[in-house]
Protein backbone atom coordinates (compact mmCIF):
# COMPACT_ATOMS: atom_id res chain seq x y z
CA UNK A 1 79.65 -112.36 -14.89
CA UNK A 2 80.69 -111.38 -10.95
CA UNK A 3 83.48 -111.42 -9.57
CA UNK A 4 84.53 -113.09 -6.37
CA UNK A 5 83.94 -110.30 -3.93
CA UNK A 6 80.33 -110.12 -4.42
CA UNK A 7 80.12 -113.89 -4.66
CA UNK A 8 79.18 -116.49 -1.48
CA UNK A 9 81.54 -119.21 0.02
CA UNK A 10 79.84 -121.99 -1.72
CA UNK A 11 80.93 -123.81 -3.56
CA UNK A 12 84.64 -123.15 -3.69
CA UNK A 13 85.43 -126.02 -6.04
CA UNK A 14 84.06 -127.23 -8.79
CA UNK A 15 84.69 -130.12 -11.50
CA UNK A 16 83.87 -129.47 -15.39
CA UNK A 17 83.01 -132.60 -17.36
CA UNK A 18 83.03 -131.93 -20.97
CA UNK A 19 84.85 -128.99 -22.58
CA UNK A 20 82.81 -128.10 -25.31
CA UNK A 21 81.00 -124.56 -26.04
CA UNK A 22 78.78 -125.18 -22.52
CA UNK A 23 81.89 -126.29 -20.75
CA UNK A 24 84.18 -123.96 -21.80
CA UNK A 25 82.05 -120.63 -20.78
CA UNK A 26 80.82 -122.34 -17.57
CA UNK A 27 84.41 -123.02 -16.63
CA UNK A 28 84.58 -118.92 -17.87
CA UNK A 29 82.07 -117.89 -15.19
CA UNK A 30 82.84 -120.25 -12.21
CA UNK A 31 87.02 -119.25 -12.70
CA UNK A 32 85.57 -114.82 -13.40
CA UNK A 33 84.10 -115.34 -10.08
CA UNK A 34 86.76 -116.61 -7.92
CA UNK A 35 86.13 -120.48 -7.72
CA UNK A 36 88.87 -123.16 -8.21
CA UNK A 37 88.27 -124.67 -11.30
CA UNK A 38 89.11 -128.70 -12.66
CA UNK A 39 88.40 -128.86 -16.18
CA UNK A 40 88.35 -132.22 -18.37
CA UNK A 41 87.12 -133.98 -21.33
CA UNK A 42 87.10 -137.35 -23.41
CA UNK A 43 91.50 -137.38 -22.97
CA UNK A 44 94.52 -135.46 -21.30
CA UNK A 45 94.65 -134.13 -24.35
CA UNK A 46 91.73 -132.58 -25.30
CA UNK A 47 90.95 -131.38 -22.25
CA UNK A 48 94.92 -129.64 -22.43
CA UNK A 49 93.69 -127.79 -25.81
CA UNK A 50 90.35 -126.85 -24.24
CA UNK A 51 92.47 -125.10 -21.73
CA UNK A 52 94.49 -123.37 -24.15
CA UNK A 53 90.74 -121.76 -25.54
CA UNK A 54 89.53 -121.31 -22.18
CA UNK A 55 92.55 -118.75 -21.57
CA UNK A 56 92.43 -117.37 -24.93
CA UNK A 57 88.21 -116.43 -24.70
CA UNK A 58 88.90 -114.83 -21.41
CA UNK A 59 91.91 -112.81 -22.77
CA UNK A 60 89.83 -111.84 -26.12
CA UNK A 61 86.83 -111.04 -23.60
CA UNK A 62 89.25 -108.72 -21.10
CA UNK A 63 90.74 -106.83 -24.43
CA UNK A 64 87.02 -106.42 -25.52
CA UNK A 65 86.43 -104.75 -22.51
CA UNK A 66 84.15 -107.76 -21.20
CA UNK A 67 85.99 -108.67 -18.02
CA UNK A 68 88.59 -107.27 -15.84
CA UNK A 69 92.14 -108.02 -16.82
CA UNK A 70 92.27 -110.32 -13.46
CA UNK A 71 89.77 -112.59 -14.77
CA UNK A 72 92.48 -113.82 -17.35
CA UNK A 73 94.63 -114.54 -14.70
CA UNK A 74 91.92 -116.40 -12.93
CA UNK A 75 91.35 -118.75 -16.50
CA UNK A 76 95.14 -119.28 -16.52
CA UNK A 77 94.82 -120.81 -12.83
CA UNK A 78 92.14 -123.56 -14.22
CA UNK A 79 93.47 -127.24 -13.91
CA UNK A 80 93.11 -129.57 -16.37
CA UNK A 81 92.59 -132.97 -14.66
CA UNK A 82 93.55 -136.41 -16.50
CA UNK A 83 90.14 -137.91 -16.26
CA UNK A 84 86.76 -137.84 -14.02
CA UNK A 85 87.84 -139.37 -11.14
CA UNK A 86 90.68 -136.96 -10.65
CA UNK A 87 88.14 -134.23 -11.71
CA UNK A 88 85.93 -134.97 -9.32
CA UNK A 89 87.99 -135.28 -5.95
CA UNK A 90 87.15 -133.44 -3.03
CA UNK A 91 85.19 -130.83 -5.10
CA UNK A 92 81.84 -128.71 -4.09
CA UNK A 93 80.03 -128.99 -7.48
CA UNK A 94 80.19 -131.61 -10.14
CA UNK A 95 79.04 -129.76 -13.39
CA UNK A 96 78.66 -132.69 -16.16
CA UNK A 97 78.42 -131.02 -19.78
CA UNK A 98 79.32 -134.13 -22.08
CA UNK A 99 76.96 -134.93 -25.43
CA UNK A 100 73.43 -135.70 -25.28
CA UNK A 101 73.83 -139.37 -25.05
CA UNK A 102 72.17 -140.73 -22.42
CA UNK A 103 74.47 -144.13 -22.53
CA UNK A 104 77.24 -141.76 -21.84
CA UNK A 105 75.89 -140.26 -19.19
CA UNK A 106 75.09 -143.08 -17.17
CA UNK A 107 79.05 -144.02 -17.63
CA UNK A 108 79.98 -140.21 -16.85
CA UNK A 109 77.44 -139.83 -14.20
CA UNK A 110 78.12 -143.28 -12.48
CA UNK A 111 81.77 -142.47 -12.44
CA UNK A 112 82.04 -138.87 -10.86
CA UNK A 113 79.16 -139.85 -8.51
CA UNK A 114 81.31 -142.42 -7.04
CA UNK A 115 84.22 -140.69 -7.00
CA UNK A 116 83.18 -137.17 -5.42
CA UNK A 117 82.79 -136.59 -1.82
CA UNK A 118 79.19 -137.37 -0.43
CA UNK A 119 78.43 -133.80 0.11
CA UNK A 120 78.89 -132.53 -3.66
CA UNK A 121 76.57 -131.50 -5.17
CA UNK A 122 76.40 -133.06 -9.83
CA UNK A 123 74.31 -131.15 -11.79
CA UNK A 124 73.71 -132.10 -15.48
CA UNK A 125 73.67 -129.15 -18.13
CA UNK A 126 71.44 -131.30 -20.59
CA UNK A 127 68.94 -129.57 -22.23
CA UNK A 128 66.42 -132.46 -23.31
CA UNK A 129 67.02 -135.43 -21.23
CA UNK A 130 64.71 -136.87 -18.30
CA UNK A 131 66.12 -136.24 -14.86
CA UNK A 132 64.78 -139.29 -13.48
CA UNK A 133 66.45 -141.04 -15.90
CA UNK A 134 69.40 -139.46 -15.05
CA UNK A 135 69.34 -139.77 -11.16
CA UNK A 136 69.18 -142.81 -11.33
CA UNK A 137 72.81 -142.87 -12.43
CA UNK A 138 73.94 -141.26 -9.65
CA UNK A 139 74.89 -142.41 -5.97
CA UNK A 140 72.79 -140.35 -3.39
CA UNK A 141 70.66 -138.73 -6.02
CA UNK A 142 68.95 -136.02 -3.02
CA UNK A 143 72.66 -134.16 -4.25
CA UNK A 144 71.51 -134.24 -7.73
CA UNK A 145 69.52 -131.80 -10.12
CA UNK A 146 69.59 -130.35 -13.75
CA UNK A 147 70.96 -127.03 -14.63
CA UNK A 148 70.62 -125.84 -18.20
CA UNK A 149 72.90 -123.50 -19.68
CA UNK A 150 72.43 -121.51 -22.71
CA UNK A 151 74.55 -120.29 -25.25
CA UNK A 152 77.13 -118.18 -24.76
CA UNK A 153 76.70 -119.28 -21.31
CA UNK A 154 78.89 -116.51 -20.13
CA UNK A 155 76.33 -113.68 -20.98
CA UNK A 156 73.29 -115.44 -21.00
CA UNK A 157 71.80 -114.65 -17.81
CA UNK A 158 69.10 -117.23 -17.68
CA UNK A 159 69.42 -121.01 -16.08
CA UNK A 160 66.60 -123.63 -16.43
CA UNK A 161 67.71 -125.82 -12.37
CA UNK A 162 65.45 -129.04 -13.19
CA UNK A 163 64.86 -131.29 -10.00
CA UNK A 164 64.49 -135.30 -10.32
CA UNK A 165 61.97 -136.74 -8.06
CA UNK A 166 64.47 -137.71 -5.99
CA UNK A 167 66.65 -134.32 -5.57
CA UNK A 168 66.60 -132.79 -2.07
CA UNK A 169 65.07 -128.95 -1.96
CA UNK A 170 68.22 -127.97 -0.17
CA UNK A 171 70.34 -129.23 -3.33
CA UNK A 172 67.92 -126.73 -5.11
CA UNK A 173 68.18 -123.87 -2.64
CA UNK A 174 72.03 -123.86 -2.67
CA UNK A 175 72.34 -124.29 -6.62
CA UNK A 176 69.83 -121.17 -7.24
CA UNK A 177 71.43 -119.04 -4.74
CA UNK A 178 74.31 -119.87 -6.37
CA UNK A 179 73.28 -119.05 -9.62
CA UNK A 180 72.21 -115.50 -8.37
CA UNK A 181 75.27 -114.79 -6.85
CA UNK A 182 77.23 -115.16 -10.16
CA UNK A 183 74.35 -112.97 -11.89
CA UNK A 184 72.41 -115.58 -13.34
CA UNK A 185 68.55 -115.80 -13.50
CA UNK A 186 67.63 -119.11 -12.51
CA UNK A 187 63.92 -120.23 -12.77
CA UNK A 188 62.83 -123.76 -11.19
CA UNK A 189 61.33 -126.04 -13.64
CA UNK A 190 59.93 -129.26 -14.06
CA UNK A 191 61.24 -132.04 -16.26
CA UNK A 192 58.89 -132.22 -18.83
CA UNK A 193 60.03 -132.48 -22.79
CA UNK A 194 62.08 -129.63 -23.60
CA UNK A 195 61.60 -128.37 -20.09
CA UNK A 196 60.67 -124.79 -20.66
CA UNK A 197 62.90 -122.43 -22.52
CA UNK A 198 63.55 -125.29 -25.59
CA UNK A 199 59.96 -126.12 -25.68
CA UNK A 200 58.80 -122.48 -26.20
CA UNK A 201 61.75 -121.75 -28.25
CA UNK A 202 61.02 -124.63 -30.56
CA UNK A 203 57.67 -123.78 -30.88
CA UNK A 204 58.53 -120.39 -32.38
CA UNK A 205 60.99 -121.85 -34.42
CA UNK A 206 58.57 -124.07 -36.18
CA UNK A 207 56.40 -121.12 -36.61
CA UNK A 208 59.17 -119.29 -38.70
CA UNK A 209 60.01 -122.13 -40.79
CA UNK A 210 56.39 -121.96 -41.66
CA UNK A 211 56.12 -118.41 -42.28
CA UNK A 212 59.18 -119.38 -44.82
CA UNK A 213 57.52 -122.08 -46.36
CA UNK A 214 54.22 -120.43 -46.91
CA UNK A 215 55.84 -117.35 -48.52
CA UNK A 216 54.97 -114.88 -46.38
CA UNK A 217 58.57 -113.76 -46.09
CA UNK A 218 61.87 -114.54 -46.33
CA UNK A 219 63.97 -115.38 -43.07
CA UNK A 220 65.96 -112.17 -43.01
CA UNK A 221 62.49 -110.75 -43.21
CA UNK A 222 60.93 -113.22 -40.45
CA UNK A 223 64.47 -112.26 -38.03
CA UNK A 224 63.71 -108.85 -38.62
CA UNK A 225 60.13 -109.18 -37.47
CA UNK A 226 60.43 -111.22 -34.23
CA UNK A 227 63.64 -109.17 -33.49
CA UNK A 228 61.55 -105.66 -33.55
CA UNK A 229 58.16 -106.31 -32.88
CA UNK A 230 57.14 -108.90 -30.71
CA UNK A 231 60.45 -109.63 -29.60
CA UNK A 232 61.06 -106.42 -28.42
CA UNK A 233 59.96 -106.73 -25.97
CA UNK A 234 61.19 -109.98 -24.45
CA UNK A 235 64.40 -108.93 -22.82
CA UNK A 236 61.76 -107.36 -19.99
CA UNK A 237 58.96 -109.21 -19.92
CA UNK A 238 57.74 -113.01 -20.67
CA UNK A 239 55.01 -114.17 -22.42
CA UNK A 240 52.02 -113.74 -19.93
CA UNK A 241 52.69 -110.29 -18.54
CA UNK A 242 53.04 -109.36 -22.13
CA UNK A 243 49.77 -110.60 -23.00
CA UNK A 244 48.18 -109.01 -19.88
CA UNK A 245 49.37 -105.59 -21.34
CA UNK A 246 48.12 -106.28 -24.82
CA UNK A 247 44.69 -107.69 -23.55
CA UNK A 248 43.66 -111.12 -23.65
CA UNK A 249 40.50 -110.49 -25.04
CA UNK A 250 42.45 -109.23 -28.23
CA UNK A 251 44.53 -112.26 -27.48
CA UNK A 252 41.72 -114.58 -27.71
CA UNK A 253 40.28 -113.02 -30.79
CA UNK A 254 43.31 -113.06 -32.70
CA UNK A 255 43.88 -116.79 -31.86
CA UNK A 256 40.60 -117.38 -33.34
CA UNK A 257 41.38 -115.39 -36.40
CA UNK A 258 44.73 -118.16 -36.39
CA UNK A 259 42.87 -120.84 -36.33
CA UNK A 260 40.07 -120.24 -38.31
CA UNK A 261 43.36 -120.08 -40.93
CA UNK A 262 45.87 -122.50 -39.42
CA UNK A 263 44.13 -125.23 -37.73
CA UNK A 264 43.66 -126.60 -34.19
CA UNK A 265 47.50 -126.11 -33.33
CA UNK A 266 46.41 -122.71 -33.18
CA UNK A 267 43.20 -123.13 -30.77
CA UNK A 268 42.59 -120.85 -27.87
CA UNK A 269 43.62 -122.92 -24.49
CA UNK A 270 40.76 -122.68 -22.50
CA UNK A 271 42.71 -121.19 -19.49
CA UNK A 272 42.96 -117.86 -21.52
CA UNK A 273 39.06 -118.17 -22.30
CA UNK A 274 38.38 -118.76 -19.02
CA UNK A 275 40.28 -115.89 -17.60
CA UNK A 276 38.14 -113.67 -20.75
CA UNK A 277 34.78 -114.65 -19.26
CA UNK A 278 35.88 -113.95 -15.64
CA UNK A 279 36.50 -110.33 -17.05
CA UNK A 280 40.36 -110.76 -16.25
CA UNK A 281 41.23 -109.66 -19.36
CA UNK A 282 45.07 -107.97 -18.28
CA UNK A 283 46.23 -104.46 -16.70
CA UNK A 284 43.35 -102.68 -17.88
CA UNK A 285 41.00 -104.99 -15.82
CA UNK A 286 43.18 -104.55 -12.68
CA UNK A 287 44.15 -108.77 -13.30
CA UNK A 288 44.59 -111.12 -16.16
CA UNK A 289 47.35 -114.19 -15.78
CA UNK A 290 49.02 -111.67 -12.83
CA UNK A 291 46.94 -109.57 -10.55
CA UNK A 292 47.51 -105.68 -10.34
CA UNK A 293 46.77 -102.69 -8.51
CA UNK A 294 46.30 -99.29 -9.97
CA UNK A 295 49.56 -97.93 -8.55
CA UNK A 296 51.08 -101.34 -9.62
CA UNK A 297 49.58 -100.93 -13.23
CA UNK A 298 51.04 -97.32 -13.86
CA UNK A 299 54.51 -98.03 -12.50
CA UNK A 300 54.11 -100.87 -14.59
CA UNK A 301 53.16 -99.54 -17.99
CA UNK A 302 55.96 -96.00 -17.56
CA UNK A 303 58.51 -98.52 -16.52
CA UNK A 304 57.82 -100.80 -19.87
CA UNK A 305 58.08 -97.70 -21.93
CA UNK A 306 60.97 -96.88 -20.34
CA UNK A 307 62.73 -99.80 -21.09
CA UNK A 308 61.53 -99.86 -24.94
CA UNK A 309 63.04 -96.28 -25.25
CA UNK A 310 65.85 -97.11 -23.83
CA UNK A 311 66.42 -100.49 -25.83
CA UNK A 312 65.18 -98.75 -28.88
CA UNK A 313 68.00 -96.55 -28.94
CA UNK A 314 70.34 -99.51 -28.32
CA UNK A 315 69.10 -101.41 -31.76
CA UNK A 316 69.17 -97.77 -33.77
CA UNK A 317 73.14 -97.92 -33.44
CA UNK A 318 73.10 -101.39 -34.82
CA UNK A 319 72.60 -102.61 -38.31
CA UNK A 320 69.90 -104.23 -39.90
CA UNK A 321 69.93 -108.10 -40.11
CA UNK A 322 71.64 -109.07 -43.16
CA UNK A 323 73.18 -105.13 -43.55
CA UNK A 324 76.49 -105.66 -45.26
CA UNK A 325 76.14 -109.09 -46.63
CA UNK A 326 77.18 -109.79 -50.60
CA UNK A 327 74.49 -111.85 -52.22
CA UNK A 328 75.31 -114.96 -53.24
């Protein structure tokens, strides 16, 4: 999280509907970095305990070492607001974080979108839901978007900001220049199932159930795996400048190998065997998905294994998944 000195003048205010895990850390990061923060939930008094956690995370996060001791006082200074209207009034950013229910988001949404000034901007932090559906909910939906969290929101950097057909590109310009400013990664994505980061998440998900079920492994074995192979390297790279380094002629022979054995779910997209025929097969072919030049390639490939040395001595001081655990 940054602090307020390194962070712009907008927005100033904002509104937190919903004080669950999502709403809790995002009211976290917006109070760490200096705005003035209205927090509330389904009553008074829930959102008054939610208040009570909010201060208690930032002061277990400051003893931890995680954030200055400041940033305590800045949770303490977070108002807990009756209701959504009173939320809402006269603030720069609506942040709506209630459950997936998309009846009672059209009530939330409806609400704050009357009662906030024209000019503020409501995001939604859902993490499944159609923004069109959504913006339709809202009054003067140009000043609405989607901007998915992830959990703990206070130290994961990445933020899926989803337009609706209707949202205005300045509403997206401000909200990812935002986002950087607090040190987040945002990434603009469409609103498609899942949008990005679940879809691809839940994809490899279902593939380690499966490894379970089949009896390849166990899942301590199948964490252990993702967590120090393949997943290695994720913290630096995503999935197509990872394939460009492996090859994606090795990538297209393995997926045949996967489904020759697993079925079509496991069929090489024709983009990739495109790409293989062109002779683009990654860094050692000068372009593959992403396009590189030899000086590009070399800084590329010393600065990967810089990282993985650097990360592998991280995970050495660490113990194994499942280290320490009695057996039941």
């Amino acid at each position: 999280m940054r602090t307020e000195a390194r962070r712009g003048e907008w927005p100033g205010t904002a509104a937190i509907l919903g004080a669950g895990t999502m709403g809790l850390g995002v009211a976290e990061c917006f109070a760490a970095a200096g705005m003035a923060v209205r927090l509330t939930d389904a009553t008074p008094e829930l959102a008054r305990e939610a208040r009570e956690k909010l201060v208690a995370r930032a002061r277990g996060h400051a003893e931890a070492g995680l954030l200055p001791e400041e940033a305590v006082g800045r949770a303490e200074g977070v108002e807990v607001a009756e209701g959504v209207v009173e939320a809402v009034a006269g603030v720069d950013l609506v942040f709506e974080a209630v459950p997936e229910s998309i009846g009672l988001k059209e009530e939330v949404l409806g609400v704050c979108s009357a009662g906030a000034s024209p000019g503020a901007v409501i995001v939604s932090n859902t993490s499944s839901l159609p923004m069109d559906d959504l913006a339709r909910f809202v009054e003067g939906p140009g000043r609405f978007c989607g901007m998915h969290w992830f959990n703990p929101p206070e130290w994961t950097p990445g933020v899926e900001v989803i337009p609706a057909g209707a949202t205005d590109t300045r509403t997206v310009e401000r909200l990812v220049g935002f986002l950087r400013s607090i040190g987040k990664r945002p990434a603009v994505v469409g609103s498609g199932p899942g949008f990005v980061a679940n879809r691809i998440q839940n994809a490899l998900f279902l593939e380690a159930v499966r490894c379970v079920e089949d009896g390849l492994a166990s899942p301590e074995e199948v964490d252990e795996v993702v967590r120090s192979c393949f997943g290695f390297r994720l913290p630096f790279f995503g999935p197509f400048a990872i394939a460009d380094m492996a090859g994606l002629d090795v990538y297209a022979s393995v997926l045949g190998v996967l489904e020759d054995g697993l079925g079509e779910r496991f069929r090489p997209p024709r983009m990739l065997l495109d790409l293989v025929e062109e002779g683009r097969t990654g860094t050692k072919a000068g372009a593959g998905f992403l396009n590189y030049t030899d000086e590009e390639r070399e800084r590329l490939l010393l600065e990967r294994d810089r990282r993985y040395a650097a990360l592998l001595e991280l995970l050495d001081r660490l113990p194994p998944v499942g280290a320490g655990r009695e057996e039941g």
